[in-house]
C-alpha atoms as a PDB file:
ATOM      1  CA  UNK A   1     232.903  95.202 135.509  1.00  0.00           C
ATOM      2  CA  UNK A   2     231.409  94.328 138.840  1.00  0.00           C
ATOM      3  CA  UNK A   3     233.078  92.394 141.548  1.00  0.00           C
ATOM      4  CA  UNK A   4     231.895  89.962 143.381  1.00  0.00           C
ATOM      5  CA  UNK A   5     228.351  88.126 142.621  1.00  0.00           C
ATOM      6  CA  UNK A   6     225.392  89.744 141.277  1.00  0.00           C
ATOM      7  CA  UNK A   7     222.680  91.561 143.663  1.00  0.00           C
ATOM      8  CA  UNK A   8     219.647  89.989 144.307  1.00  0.00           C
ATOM      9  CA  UNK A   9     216.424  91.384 142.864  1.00  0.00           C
ATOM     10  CA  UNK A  10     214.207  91.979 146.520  1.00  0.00           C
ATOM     11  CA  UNK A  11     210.719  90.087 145.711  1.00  0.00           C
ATOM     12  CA  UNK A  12     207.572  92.470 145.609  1.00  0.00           C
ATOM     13  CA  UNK A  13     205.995  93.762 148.536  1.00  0.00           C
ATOM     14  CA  UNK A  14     202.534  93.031 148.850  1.00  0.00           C
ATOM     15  CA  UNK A  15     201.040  96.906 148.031  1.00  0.00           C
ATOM     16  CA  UNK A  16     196.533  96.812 148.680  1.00  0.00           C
ATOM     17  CA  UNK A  17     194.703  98.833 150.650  1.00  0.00           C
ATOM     18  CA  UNK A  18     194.500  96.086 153.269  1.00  0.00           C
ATOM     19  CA  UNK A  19     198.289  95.521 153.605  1.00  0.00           C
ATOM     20  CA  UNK A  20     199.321  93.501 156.830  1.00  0.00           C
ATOM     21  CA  UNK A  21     195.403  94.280 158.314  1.00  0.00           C
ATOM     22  CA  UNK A  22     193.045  91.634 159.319  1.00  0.00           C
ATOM     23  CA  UNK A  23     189.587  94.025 158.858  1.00  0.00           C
ATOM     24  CA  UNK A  24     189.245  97.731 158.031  1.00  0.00           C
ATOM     25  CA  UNK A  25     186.654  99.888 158.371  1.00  0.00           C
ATOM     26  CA  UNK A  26     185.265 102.202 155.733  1.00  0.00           C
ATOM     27  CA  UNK A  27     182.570 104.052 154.013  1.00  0.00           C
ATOM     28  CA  UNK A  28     180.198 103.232 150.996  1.00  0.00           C
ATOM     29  CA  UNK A  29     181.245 105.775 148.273  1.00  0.00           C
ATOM     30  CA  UNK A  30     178.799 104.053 145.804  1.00  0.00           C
ATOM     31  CA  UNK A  31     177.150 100.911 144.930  1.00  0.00           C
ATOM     32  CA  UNK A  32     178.267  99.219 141.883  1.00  0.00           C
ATOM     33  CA  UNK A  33     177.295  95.591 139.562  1.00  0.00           C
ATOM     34  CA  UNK A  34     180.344  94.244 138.173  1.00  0.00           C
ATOM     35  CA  UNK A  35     180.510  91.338 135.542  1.00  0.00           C
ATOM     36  CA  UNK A  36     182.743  88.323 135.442  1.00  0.00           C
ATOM     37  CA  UNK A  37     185.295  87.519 133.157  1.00  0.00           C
ATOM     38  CA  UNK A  38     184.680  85.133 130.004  1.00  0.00           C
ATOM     39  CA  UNK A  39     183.537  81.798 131.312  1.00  0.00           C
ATOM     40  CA  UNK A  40     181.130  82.847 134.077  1.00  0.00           C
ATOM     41  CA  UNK A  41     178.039  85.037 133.669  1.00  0.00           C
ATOM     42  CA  UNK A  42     175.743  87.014 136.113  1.00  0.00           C
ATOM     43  CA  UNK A  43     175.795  90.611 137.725  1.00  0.00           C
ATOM     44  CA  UNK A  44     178.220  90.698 140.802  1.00  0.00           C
ATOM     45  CA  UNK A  45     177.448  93.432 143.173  1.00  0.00           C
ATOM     46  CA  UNK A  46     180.365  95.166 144.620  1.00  0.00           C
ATOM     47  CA  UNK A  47     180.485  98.358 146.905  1.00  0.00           C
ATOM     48  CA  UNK A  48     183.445 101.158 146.434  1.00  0.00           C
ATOM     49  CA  UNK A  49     184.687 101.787 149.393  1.00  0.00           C
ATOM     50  CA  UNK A  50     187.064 104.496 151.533  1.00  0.00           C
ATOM     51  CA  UNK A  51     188.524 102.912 154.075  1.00  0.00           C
ATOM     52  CA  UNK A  52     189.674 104.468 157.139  1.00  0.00           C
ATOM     53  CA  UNK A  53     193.720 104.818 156.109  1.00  0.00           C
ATOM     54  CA  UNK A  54     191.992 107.111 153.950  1.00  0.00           C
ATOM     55  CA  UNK A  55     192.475 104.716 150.148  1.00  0.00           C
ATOM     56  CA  UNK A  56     189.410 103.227 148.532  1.00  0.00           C
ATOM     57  CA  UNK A  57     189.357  99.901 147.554  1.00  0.00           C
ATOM     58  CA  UNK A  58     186.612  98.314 145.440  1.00  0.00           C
ATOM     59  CA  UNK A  59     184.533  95.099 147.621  1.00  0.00           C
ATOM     60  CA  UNK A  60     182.286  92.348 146.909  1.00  0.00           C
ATOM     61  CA  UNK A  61     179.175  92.153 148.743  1.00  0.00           C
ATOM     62  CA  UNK A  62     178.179  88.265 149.442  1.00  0.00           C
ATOM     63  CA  UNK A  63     174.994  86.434 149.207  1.00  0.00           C
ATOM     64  CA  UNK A  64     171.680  87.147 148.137  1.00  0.00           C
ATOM     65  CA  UNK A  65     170.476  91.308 148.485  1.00  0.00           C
ATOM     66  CA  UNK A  66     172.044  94.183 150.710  1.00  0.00           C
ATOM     67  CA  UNK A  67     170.858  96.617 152.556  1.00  0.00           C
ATOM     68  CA  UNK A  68     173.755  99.107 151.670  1.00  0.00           C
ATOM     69  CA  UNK A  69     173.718 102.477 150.230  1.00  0.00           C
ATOM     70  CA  UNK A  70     176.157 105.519 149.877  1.00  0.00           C
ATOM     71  CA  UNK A  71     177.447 106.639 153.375  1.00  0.00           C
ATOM     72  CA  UNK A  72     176.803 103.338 155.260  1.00  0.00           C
ATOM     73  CA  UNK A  73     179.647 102.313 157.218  1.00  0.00           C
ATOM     74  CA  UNK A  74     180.994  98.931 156.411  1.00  0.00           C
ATOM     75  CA  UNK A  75     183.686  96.552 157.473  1.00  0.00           C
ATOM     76  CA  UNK A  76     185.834  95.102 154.897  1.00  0.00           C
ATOM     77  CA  UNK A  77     188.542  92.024 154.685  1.00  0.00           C
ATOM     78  CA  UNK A  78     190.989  91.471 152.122  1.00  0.00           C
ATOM     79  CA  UNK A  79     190.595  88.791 149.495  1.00  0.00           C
ATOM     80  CA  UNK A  80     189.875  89.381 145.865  1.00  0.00           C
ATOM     81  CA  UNK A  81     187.272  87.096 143.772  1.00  0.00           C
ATOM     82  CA  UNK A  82     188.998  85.646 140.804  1.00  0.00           C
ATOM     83  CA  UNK A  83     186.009  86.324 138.557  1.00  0.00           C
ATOM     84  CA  UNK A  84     185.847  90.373 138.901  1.00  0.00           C
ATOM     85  CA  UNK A  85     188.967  92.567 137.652  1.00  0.00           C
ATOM     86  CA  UNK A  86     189.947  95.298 140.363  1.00  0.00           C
ATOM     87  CA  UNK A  87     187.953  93.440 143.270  1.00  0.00           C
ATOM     88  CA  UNK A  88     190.147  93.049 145.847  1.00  0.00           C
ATOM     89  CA  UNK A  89     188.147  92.934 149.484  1.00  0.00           C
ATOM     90  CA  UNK A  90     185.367  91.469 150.521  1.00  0.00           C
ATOM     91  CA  UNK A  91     182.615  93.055 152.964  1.00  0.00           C
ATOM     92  CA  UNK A  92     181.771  90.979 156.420  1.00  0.00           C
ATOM     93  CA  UNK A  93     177.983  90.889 156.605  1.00  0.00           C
ATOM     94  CA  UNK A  94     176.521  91.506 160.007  1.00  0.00           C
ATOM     95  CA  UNK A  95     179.028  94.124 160.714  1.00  0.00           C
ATOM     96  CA  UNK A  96     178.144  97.927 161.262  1.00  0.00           C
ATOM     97  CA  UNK A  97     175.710  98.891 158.732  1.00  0.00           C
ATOM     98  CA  UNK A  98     176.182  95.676 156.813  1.00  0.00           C
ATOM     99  CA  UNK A  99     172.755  93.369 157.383  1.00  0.00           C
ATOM    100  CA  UNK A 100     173.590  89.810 158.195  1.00  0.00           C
ATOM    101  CA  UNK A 101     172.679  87.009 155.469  1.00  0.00           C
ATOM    102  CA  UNK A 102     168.892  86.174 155.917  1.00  0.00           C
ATOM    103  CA  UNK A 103     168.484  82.388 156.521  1.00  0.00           C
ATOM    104  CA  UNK A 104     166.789  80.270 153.873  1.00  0.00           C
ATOM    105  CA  UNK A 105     163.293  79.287 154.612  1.00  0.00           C
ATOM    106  CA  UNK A 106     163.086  75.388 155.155  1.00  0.00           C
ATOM    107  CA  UNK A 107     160.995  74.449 152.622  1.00  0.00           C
ATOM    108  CA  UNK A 108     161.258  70.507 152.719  1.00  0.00           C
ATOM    109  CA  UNK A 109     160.557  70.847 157.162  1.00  0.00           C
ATOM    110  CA  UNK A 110     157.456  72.514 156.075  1.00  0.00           C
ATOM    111  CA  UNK A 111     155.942  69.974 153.197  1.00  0.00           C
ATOM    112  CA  UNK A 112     157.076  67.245 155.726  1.00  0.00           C
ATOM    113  CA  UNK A 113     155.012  69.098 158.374  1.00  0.00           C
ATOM    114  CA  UNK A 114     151.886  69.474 156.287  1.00  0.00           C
ATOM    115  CA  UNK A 115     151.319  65.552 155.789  1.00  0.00           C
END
């Protein structure tokens, strides 16, 4: 029999790569295209990276075409995407080796421009 009230389970600690870190930086191991889980469709691409502590961690790469290869040095924020299993960091375009997001070409300026 115990005495006194029962311990207190401790809640979980919060264990990624990315633990208590704002940005990391790291290296492209490889370049990889994920796919969504059941109600969404499409190729995601994602990057798996070593980060500097030394653990690799699997990112997504945002918007539209990359410019990233194997060895390119990237930085990477935490944050997973709800759609991809085991993607749990995000890489910040226009970081590094990273190219920024190219800006859409205004379309509508230019028909408007034409009459």
């Amino acid at each position: 029999m115990m005495d006194g009230p029962p311990e207190r389970r401790s809640r979980s600690r919060d264990h990624t790569a990315i633990r208590g870190f704002n940005h990391f930086k790291g290296i492209v191991l490889k370049t990889l295209i994920r796919h969504p889980k059941k109600p969404n469709s499409g190729n995601r691409k994602c990057a798996l990276i070593r980060l500097s502590n030394g653990k690799e961690v699997c990112a997504y790469i945002p918007g539209v075409g990359h410019n990233l290869q194997e060895h390119s040095q990237v930085m990477v924020r935490g944050g997973r995407r709800r759609d991809l299993q085991g993607v749990r960091a995000e890489v910040i375009r226009g970081k590094l080796d990273c190219a920024p997001l190219r800006k859409k070409a205004k379309k509508a300026a230019v028909k408007l421009a034409a009459k």
